[in-house]
C-alpha atoms as a PDB file:
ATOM      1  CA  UNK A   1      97.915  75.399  94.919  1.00  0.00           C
ATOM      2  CA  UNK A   2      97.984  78.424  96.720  1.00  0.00           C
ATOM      3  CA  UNK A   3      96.927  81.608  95.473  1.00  0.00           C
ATOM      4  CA  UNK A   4      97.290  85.277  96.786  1.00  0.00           C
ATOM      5  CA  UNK A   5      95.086  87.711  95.186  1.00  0.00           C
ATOM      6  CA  UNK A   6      96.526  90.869  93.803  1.00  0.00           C
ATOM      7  CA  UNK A   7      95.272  94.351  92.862  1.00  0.00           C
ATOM      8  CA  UNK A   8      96.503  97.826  92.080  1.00  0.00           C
ATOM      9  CA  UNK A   9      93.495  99.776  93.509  1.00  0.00           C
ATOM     10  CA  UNK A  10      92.264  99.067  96.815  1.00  0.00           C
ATOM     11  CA  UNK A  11      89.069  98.171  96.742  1.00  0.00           C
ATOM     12  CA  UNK A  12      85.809  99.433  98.456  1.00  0.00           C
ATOM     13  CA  UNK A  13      85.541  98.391 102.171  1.00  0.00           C
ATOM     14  CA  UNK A  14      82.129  96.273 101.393  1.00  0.00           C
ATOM     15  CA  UNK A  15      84.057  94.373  98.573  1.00  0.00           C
ATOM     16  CA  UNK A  16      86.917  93.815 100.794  1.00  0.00           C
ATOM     17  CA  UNK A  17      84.701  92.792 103.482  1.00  0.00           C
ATOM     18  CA  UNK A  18      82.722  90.311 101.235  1.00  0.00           C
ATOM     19  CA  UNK A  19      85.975  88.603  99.376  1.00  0.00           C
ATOM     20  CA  UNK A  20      88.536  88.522 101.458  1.00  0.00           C
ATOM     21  CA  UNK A  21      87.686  89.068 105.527  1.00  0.00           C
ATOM     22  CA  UNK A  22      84.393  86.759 105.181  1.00  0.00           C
ATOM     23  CA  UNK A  23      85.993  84.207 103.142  1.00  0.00           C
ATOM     24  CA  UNK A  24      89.583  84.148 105.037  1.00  0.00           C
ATOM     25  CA  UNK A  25      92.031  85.130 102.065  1.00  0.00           C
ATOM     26  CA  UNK A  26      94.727  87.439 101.732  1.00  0.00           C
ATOM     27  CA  UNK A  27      95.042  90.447  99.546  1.00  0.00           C
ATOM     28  CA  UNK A  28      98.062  91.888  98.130  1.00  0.00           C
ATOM     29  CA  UNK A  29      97.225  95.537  97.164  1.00  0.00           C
ATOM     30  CA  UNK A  30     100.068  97.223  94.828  1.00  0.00           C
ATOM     31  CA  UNK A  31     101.006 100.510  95.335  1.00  0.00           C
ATOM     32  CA  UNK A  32      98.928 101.001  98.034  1.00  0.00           C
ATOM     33  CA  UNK A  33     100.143 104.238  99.756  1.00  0.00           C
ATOM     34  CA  UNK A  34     101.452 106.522  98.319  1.00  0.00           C
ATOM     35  CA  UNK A  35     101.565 109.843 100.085  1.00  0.00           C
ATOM     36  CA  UNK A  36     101.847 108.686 103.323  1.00  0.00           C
ATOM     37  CA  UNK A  37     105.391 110.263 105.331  1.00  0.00           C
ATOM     38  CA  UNK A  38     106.355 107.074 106.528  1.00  0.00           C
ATOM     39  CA  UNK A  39     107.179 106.352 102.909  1.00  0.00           C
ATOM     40  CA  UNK A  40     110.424 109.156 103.355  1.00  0.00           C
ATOM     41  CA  UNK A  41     111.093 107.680 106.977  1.00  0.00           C
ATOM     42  CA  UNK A  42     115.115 106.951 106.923  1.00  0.00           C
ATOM     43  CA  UNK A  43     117.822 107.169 109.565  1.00  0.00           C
ATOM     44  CA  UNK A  44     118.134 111.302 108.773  1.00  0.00           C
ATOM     45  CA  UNK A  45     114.291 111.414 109.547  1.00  0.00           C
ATOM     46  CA  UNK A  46     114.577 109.471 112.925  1.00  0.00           C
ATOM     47  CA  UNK A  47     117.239 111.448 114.097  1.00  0.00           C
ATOM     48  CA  UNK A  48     115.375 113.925 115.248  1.00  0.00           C
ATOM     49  CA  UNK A  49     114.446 111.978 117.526  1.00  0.00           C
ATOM     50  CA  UNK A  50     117.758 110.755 118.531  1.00  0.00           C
ATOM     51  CA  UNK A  51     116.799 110.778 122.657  1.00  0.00           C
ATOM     52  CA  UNK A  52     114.217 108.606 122.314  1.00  0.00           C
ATOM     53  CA  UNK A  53     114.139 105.397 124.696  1.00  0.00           C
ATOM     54  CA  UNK A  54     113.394 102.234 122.211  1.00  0.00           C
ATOM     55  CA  UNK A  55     112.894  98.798 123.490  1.00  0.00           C
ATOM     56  CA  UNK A  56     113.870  96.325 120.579  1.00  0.00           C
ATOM     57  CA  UNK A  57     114.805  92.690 120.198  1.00  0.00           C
ATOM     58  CA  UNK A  58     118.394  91.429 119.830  1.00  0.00           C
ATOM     59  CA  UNK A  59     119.198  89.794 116.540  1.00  0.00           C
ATOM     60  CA  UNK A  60     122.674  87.598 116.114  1.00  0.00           C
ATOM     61  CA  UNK A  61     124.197  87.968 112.842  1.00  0.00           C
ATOM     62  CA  UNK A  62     126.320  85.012 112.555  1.00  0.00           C
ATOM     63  CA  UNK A  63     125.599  81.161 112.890  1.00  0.00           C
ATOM     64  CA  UNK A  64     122.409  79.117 111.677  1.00  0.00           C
ATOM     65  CA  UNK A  65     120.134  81.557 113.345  1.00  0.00           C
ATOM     66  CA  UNK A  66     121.670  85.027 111.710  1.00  0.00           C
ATOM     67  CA  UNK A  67     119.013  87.364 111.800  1.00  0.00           C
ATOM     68  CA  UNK A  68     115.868  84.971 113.371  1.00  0.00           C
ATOM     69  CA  UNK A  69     113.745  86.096 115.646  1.00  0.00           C
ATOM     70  CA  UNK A  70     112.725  82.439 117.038  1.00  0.00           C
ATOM     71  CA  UNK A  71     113.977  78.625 116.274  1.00  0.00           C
ATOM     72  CA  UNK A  72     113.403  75.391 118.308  1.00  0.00           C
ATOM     73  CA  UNK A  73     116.031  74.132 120.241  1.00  0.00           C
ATOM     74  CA  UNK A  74     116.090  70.485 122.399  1.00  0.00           C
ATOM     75  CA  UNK A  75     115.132  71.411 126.577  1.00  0.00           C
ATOM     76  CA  UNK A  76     119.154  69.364 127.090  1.00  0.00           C
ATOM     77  CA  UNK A  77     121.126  72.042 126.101  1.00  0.00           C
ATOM     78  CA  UNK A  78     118.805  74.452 128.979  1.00  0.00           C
ATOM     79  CA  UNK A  79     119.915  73.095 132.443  1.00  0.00           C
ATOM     80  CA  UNK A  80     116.761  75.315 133.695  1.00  0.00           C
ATOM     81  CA  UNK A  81     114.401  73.324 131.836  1.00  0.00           C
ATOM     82  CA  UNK A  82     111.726  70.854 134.001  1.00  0.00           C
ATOM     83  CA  UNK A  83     112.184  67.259 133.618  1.00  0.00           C
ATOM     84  CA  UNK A  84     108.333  67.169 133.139  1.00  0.00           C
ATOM     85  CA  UNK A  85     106.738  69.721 131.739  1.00  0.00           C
ATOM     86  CA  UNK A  86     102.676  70.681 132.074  1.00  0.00           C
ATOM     87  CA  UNK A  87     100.437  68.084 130.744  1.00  0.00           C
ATOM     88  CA  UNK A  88      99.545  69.329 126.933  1.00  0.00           C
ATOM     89  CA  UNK A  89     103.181  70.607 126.518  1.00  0.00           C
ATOM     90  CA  UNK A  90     105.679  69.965 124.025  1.00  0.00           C
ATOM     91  CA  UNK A  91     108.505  67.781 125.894  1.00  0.00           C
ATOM     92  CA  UNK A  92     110.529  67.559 122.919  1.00  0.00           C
ATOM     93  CA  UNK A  93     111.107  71.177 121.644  1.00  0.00           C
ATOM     94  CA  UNK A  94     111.643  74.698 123.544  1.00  0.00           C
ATOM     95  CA  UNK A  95     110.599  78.326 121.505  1.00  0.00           C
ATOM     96  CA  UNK A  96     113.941  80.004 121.684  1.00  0.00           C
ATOM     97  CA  UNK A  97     113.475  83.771 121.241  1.00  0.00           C
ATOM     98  CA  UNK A  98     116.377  85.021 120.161  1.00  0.00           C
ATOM     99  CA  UNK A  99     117.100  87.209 123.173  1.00  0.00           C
ATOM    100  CA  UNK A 100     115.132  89.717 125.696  1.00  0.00           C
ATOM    101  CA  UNK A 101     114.421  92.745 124.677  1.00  0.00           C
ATOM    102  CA  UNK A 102     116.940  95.818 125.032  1.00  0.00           C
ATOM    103  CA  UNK A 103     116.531  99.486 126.181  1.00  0.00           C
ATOM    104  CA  UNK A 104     118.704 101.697 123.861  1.00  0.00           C
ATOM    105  CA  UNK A 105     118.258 105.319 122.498  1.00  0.00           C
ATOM    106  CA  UNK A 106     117.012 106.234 118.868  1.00  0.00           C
ATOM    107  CA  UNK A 107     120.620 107.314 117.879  1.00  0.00           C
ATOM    108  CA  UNK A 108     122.186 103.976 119.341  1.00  0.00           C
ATOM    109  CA  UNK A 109     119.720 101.985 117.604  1.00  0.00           C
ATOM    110  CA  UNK A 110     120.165 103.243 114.318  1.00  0.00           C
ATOM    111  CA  UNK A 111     123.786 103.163 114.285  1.00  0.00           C
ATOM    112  CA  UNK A 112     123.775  99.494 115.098  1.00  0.00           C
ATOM    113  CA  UNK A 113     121.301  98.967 111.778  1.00  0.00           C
ATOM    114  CA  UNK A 114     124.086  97.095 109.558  1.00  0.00           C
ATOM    115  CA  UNK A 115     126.431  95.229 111.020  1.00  0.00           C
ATOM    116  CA  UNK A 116     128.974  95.021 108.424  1.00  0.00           C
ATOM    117  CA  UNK A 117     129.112  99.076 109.499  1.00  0.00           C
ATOM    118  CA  UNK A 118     129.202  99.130 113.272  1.00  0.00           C
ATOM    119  CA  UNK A 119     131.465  95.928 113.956  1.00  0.00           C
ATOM    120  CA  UNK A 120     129.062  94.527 116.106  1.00  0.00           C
ATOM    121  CA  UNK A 121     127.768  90.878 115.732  1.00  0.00           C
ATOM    122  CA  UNK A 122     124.485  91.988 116.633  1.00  0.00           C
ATOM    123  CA  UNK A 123     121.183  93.869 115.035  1.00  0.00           C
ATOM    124  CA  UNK A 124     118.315  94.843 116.817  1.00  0.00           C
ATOM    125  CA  UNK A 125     114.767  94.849 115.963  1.00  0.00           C
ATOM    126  CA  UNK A 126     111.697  97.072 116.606  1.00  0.00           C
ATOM    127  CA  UNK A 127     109.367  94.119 116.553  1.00  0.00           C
ATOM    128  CA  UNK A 128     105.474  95.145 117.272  1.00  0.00           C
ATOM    129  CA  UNK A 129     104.477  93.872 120.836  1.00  0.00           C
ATOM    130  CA  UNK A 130     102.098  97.673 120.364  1.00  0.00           C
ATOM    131  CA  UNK A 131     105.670  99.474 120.239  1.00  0.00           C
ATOM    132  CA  UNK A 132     104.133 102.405 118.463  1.00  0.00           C
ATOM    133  CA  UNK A 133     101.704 104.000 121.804  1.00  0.00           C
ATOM    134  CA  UNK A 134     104.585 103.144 124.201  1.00  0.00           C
ATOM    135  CA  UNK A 135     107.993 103.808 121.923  1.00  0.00           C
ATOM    136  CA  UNK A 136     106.740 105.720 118.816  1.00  0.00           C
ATOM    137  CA  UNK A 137     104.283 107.877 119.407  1.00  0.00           C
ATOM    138  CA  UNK A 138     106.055 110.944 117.397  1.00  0.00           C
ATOM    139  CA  UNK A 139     105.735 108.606 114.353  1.00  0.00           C
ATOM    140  CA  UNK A 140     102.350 107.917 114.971  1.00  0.00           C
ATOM    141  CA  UNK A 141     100.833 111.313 112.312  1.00  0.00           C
ATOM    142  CA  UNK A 142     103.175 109.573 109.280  1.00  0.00           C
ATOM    143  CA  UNK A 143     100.226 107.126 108.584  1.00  0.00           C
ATOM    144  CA  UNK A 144      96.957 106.245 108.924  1.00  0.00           C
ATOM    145  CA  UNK A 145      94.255 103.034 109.573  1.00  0.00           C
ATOM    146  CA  UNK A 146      93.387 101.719 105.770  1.00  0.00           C
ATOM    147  CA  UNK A 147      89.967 102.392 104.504  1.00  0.00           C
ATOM    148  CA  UNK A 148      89.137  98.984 103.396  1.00  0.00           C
ATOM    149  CA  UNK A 149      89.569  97.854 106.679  1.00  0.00           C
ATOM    150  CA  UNK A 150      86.806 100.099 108.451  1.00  0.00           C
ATOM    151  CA  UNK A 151      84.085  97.292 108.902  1.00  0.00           C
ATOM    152  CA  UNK A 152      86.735  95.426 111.478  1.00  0.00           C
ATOM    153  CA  UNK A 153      87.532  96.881 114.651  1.00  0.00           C
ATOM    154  CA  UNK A 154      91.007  98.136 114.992  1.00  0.00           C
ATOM    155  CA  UNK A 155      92.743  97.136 117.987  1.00  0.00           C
ATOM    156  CA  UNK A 156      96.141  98.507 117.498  1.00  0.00           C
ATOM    157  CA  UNK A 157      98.898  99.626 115.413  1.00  0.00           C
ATOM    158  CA  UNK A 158     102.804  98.259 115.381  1.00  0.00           C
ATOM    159  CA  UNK A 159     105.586  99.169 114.076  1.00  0.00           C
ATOM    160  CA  UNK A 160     108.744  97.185 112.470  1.00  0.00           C
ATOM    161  CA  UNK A 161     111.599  98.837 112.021  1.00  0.00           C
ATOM    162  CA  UNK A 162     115.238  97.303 111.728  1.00  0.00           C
ATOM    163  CA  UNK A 163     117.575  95.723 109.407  1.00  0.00           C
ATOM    164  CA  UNK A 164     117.620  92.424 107.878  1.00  0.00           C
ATOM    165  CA  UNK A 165     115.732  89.980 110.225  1.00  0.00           C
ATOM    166  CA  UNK A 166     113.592  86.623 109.537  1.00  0.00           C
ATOM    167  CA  UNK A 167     110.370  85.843 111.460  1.00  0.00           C
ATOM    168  CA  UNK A 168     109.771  82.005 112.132  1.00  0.00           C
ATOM    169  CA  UNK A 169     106.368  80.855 110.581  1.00  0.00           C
ATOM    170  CA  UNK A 170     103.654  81.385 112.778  1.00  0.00           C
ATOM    171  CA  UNK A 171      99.955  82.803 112.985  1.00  0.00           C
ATOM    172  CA  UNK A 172      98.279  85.595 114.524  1.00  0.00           C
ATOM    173  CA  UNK A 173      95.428  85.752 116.438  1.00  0.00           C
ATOM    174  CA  UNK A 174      94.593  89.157 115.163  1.00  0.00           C
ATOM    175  CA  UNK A 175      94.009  90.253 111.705  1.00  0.00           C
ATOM    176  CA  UNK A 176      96.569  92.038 110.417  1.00  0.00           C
ATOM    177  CA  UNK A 177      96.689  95.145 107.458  1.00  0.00           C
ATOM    178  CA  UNK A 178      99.943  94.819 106.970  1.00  0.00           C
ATOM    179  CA  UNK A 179     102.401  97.936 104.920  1.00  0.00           C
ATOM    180  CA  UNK A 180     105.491  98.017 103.741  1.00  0.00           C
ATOM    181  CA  UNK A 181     107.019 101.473 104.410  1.00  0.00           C
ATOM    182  CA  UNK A 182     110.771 101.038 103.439  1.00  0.00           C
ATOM    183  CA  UNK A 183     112.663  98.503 102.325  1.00  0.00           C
ATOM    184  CA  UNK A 184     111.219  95.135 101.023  1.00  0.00           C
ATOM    185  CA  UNK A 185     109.464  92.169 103.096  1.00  0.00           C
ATOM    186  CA  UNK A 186     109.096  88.182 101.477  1.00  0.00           C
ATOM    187  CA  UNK A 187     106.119  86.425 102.909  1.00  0.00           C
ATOM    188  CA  UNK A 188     106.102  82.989 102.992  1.00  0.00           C
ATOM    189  CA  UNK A 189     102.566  81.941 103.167  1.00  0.00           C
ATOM    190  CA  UNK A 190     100.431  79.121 103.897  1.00  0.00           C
ATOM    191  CA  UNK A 191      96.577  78.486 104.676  1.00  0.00           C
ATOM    192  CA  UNK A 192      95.135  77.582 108.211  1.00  0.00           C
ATOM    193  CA  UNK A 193      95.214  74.032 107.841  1.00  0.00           C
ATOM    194  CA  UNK A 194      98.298  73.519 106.249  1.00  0.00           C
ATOM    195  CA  UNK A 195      99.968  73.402 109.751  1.00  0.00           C
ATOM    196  CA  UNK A 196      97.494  72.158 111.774  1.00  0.00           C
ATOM    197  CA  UNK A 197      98.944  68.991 111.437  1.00  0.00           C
ATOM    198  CA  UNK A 198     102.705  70.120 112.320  1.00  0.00           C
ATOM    199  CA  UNK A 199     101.442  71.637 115.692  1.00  0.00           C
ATOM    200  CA  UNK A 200     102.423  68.932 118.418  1.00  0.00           C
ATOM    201  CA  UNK A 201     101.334  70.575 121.653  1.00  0.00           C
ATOM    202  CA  UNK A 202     102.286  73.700 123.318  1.00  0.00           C
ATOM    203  CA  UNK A 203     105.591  74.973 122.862  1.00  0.00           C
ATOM    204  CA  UNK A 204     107.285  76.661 126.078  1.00  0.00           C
ATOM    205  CA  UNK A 205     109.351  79.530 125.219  1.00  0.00           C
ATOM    206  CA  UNK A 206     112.764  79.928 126.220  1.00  0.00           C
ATOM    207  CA  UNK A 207     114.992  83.467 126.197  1.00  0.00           C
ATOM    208  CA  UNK A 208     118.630  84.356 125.819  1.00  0.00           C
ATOM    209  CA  UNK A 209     120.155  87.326 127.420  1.00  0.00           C
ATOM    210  CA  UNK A 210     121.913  89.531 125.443  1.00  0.00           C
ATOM    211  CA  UNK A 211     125.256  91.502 126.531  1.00  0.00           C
ATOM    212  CA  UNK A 212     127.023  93.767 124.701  1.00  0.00           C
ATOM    213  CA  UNK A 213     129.076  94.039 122.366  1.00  0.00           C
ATOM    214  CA  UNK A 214     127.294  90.733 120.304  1.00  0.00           C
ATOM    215  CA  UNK A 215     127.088  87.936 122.849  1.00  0.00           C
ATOM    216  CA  UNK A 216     124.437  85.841 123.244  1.00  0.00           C
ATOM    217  CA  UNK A 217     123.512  83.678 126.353  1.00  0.00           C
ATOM    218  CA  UNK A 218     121.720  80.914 127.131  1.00  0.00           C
ATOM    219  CA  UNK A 219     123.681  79.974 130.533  1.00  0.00           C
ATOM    220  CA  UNK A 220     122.300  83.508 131.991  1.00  0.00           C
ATOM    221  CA  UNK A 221     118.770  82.943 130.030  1.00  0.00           C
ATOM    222  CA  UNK A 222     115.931  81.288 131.126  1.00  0.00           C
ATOM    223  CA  UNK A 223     112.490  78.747 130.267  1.00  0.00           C
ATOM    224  CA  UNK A 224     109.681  80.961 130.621  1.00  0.00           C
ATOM    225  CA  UNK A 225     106.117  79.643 132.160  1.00  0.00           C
ATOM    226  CA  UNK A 226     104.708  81.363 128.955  1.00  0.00           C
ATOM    227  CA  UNK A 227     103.468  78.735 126.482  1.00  0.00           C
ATOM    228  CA  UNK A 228     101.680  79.223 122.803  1.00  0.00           C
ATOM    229  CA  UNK A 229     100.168  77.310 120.171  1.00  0.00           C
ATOM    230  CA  UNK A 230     100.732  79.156 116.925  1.00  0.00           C
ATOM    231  CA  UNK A 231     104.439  78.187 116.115  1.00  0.00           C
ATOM    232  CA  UNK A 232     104.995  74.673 114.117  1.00  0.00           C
ATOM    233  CA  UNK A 233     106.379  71.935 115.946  1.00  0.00           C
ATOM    234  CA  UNK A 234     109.183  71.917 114.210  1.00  0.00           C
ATOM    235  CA  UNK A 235     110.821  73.363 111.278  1.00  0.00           C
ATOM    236  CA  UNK A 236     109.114  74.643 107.985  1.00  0.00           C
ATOM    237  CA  UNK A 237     108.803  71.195 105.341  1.00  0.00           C
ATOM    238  CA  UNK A 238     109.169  71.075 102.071  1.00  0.00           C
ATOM    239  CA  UNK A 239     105.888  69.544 101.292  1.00  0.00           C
ATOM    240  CA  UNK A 240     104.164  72.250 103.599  1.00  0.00           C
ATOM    241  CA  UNK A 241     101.666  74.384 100.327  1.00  0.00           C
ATOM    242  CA  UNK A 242     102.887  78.273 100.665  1.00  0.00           C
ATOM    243  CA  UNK A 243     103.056  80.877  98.322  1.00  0.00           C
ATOM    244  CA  UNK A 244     105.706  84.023  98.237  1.00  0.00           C
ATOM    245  CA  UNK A 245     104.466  87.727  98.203  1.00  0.00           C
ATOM    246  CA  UNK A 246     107.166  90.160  98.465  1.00  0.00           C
ATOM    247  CA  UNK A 247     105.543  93.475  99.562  1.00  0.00           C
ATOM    248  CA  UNK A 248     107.590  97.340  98.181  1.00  0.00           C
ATOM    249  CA  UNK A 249     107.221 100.502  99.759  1.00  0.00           C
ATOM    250  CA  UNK A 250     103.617 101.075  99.100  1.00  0.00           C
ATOM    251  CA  UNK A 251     102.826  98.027  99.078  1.00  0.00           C
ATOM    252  CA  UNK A 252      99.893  96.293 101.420  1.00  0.00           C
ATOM    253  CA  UNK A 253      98.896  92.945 102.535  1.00  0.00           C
ATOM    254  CA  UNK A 254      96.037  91.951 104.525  1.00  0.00           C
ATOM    255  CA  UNK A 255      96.998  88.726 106.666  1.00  0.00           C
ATOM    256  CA  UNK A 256      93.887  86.933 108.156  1.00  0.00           C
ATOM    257  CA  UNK A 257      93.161  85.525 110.791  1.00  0.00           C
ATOM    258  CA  UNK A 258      95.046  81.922 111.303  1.00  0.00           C
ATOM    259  CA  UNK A 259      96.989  82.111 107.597  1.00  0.00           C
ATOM    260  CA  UNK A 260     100.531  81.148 108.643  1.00  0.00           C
ATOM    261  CA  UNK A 261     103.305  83.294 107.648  1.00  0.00           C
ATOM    262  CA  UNK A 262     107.252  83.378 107.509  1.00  0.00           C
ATOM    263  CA  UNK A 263     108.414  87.271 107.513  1.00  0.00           C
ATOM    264  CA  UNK A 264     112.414  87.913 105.477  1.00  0.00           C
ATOM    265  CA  UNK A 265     112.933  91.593 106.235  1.00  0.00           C
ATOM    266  CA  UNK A 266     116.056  93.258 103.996  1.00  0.00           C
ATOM    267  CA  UNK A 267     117.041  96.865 104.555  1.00  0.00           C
ATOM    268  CA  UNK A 268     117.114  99.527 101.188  1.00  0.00           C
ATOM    269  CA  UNK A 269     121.315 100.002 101.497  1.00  0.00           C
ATOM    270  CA  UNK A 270     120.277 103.910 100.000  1.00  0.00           C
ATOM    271  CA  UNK A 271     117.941 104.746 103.379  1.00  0.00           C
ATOM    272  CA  UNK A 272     120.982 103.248 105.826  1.00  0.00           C
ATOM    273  CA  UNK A 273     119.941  99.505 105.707  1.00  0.00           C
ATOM    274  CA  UNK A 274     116.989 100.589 107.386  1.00  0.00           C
ATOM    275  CA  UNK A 275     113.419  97.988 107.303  1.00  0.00           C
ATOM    276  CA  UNK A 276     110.049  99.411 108.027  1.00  0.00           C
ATOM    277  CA  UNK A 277     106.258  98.957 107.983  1.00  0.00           C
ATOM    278  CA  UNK A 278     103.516  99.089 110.034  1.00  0.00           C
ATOM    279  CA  UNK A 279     100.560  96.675 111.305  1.00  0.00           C
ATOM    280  CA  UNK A 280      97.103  97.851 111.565  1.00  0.00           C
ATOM    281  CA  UNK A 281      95.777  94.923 113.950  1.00  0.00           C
ATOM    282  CA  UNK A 282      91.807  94.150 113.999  1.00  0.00           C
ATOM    283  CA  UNK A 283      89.627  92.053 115.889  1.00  0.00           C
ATOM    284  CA  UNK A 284      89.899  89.371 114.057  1.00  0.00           C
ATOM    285  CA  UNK A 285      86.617  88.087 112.006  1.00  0.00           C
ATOM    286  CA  UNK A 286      87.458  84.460 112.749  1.00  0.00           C
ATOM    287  CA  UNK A 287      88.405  82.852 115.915  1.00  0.00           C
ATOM    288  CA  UNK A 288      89.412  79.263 117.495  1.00  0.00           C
ATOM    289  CA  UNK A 289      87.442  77.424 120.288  1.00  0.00           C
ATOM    290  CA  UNK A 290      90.117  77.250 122.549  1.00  0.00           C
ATOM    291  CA  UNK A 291      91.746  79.224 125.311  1.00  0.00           C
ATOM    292  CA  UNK A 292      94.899  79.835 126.916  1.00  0.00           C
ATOM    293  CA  UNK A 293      95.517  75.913 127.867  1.00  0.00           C
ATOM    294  CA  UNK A 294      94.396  74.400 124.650  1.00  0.00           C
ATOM    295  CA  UNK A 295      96.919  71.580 123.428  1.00  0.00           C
ATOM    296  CA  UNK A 296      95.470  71.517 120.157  1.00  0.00           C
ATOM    297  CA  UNK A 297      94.106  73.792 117.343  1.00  0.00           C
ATOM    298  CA  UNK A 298      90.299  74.146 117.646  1.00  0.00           C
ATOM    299  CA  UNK A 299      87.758  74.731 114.525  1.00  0.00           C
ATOM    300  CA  UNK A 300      87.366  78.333 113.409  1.00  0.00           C
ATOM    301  CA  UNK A 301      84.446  80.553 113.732  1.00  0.00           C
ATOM    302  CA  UNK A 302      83.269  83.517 113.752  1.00  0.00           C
ATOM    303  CA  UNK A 303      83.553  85.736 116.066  1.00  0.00           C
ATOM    304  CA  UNK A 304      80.746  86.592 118.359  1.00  0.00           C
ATOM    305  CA  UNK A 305      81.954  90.190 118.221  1.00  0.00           C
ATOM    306  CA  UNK A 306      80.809  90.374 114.963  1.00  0.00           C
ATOM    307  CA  UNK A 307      77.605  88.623 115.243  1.00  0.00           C
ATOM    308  CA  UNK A 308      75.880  91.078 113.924  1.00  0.00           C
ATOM    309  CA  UNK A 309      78.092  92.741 111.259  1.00  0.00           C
ATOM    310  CA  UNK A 310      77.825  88.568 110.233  1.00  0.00           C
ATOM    311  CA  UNK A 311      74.132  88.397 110.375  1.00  0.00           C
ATOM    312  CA  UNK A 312      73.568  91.571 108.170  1.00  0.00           C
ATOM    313  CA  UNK A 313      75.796  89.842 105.398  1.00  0.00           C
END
């Protein structure tokens, strides 16, 4: 069975180190923040910075895929698609990304936040991709880096900020301290190996082009060269061992490397629908042997850029 750890005081950054970064688990830390400003963040607060160019990811609101990010679909139904894809790759199964990103200001984005309010059959999503140095620097003072976190070496922080929206299970090659600012999240998680099994060879991604108001195309979309190995093969199973954390404002989670995880963002209906938390992304501890045209999940080790931090354990 799978088991998350919980606590309601974050611990000390040795223990943290010790049980949970060296051995690969998660931690769910209650309450974690609490006098942070990005706990008050809410349409009113973002208004002020209502010029503000955002890039964010289309989101359909209707249909099997309302509100996901990412799904497989068959390479048939894209007429771009190669007959024969790379050696390694999936021939079976494209990564369908919902649509390309979008440039729209602050005050557009946040009035398109519920779409039972606008009208539009669309939501869009400030989804990471390090969003916060190029589109949200002004919110960059409402938090900080955790202290338990301070023996890893941060590479980044991201911001997610939306509506209701559903990430398709996946892994990152990062560690990840993950807060939950506004609204609620649901984590569906599952241990390393639990999908190494259900990953079948590369998956190619494929992107639809969005056009306003709410359509979606894959006729004017295209298959990418861009290929990745930490997406399942195919669609979550039943018999796949995961666990459920749902994360309040407050509240933090520290992903691992590798742990696969299924993200259900829903909007607090008193704060405009609005979702938000943030990702403080480290180097991760572990690593795969692999690179960029693996076909398969390697072993994990650790990683030599904490050779010695591992040696003085």
């Amino acid at each position: 069975m799978v088991r998350v750890q919980e606590t309601y005081s974050e611990p000390p950054a040795d223990v943290f180190f010790r049980e949970c970064v060296r051995a690969n688990e998660p931690l769910v830390v209650r309450s974690a923040v609490k006098d942070w400003r990005a706990l008050s963040w809410s349409p009113e607060y973002l208004r002020r910075w209502d010029d503000e160019t955002l890039s964010v990811a289309p989101l359909q609101v209707r249909g099997p895929h309302a509100f996901c990010d990412k799904w497989l679909e068959q390479p048939s139904l894209w007429r771009h698609a190669e007959a024969s894809p790379s050696l390694g790759v999936n021939a079976r199964q494209l990564l369908v990304v919902s649509a390309a990103r979008v440039h729209m200001p602050v005050r557009r984005f946040l009035s398109l936040l519920r779409p039972d309010v606008s009208g539009v059959s669309a939501t869009f999503y400030a989804d990471g991709a390090a969003n916060l140095a190029r589109y949200f620097p002004f919110l960059a003072a409402d938090f900080a880096p955790p202290p338990l976190a301070s023996a890893l070496e941060l590479k980044r922080a991201d911001l997610w900020i939306g509506g209701r929206s559903t990430s398709r299970m996946h892994f990152d090659n990062l560690d990840n301290v993950f807060t939950q600012l506004v609204g609620q999240k649901e984590f569906v998680l599952a241990p390393p190996h639990e999908g190494e099994a259900l990953v079948r060879g590369r998956l190619r991604k494929a992107v639809r082009v969005y056009e306003h108001p709410g359509i979606f195309s894959r006729d004017r979309g295209k298959v990418t060269d861009e290929t990745v190995l930490n997406y399942l093969s195919e669609d979550r199973p039943g018999t796949m061992e995961t666990v459920k954390v749902t994360l309040l404002p407050g509240d933090m989670l520290y992903l691992p490397f590798g742990w696969w995880h299924e993200v259900h963002g829903y909007g607090d209906d008193h704060k405009g629908g609005m979702c938000a938390s943030v990702s403080h992304f480290y180097h991760p501890y572990f690593c795969r042997i692999g690179g960029p045209t693996t076909t398969e999940l390697g072993s994990m080790l650790i990683n030599p850029k904490y050779k010695k931090l591992a040696a003085g354990v």
